[in-house]
Protein backbone atom coordinates (compact mmCIF):
# COMPACT_ATOMS: atom_id res chain seq x y z
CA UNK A 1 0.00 0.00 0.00
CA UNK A 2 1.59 3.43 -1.04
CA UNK A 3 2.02 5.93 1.38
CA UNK A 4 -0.68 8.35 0.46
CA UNK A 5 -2.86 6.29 1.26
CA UNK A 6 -2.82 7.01 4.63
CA UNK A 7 -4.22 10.46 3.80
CA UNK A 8 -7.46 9.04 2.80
CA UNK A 9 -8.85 8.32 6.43
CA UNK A 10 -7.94 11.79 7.15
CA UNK A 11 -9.87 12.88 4.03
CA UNK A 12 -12.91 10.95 4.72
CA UNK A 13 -12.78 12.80 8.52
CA UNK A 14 -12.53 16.15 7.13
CA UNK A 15 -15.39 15.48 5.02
CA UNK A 16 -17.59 14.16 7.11
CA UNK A 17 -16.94 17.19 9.86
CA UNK A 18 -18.26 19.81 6.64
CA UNK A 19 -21.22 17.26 6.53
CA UNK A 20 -21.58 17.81 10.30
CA UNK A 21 -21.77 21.45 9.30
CA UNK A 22 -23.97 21.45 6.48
CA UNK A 23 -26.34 19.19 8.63
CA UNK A 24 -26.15 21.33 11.26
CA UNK A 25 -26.36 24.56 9.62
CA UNK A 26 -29.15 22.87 7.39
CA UNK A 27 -31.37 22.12 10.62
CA UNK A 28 -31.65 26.17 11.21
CA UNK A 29 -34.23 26.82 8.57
CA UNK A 30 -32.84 30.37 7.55
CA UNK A 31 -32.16 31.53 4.29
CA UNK A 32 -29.11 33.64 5.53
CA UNK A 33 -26.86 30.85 6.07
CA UNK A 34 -27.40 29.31 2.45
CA UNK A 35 -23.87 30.40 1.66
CA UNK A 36 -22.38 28.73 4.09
CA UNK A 37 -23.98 25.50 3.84
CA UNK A 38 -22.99 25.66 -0.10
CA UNK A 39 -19.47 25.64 0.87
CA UNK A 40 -19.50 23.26 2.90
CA UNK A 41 -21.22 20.53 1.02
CA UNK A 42 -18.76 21.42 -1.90
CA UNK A 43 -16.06 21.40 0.54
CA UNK A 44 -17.40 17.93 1.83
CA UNK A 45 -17.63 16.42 -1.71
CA UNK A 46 -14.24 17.87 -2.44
CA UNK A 47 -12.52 16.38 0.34
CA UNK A 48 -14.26 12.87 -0.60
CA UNK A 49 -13.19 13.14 -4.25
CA UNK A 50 -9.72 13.41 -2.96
CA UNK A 51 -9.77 10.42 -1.05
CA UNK A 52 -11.40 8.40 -3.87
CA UNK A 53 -8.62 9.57 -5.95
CA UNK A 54 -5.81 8.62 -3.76
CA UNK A 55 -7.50 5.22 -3.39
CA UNK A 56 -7.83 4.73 -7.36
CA UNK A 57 -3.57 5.82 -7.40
CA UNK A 58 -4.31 9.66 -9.34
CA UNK A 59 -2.44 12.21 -8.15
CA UNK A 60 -3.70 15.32 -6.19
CA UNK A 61 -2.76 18.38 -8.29
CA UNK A 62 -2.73 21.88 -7.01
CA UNK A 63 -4.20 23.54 -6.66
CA UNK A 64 -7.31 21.39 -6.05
CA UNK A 65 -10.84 22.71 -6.48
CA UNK A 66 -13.54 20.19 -8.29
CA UNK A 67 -12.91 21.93 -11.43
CA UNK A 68 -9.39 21.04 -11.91
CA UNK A 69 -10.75 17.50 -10.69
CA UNK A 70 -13.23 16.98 -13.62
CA UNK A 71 -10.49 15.63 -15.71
CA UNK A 72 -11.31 12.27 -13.40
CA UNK A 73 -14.57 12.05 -13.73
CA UNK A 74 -14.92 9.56 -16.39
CA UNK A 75 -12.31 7.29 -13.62
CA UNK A 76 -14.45 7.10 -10.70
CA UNK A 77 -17.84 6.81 -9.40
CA UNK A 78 -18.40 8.22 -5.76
CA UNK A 79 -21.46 7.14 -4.63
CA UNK A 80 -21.00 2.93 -5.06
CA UNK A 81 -17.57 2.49 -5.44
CA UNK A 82 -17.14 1.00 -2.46
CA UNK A 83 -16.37 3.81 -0.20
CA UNK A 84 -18.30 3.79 2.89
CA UNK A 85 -18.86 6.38 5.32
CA UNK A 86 -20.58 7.64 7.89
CA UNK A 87 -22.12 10.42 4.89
CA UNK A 88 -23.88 7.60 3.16
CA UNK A 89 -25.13 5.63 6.46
């Protein structure tokens, strides 16, 4: 197992503390905070693309928003591909 794969755990718990946020913010029922739900649900989905692509051996360019990631998408599926966590409980 390469080394960077060790990073994925600590991907997978970064996401799922944005989910924490986005459920949490999401439970207010206020417009105001729309915002900052939005980021964190793409920050969330980031974060788990990351880890999906460290699992499938891509490397992580820089700098590394979703639309520098696209160029995978044809490589992975997220949801199904065998990656459980809590998000998908």
């Amino acid at each position: 197992m390469d080394d960077s794969w060790s990073a994925v755990p600590e991907w997978i718990q970064k996401a799922e503390a944005d989910w924490e946020v986005v459920q949490t913010l999401g439970g207010k029922g206020t417009k105001t905070l729309h915002d900052a739900i939005v980021f964190h649900a793409q920050q969330c989905t980031e974060k788990l693309l990351k880890a999906r692509l460290i699992q499938l051996g891509q490397a992580i360019r820089r700098p590394t928003t979703l639309p520098c990631c696209r160029s995978y998408s044809n490589k992975l599926t997220l949801i199904g591909a065998g990656m459980k966590t809590s998000l998908w409980n």
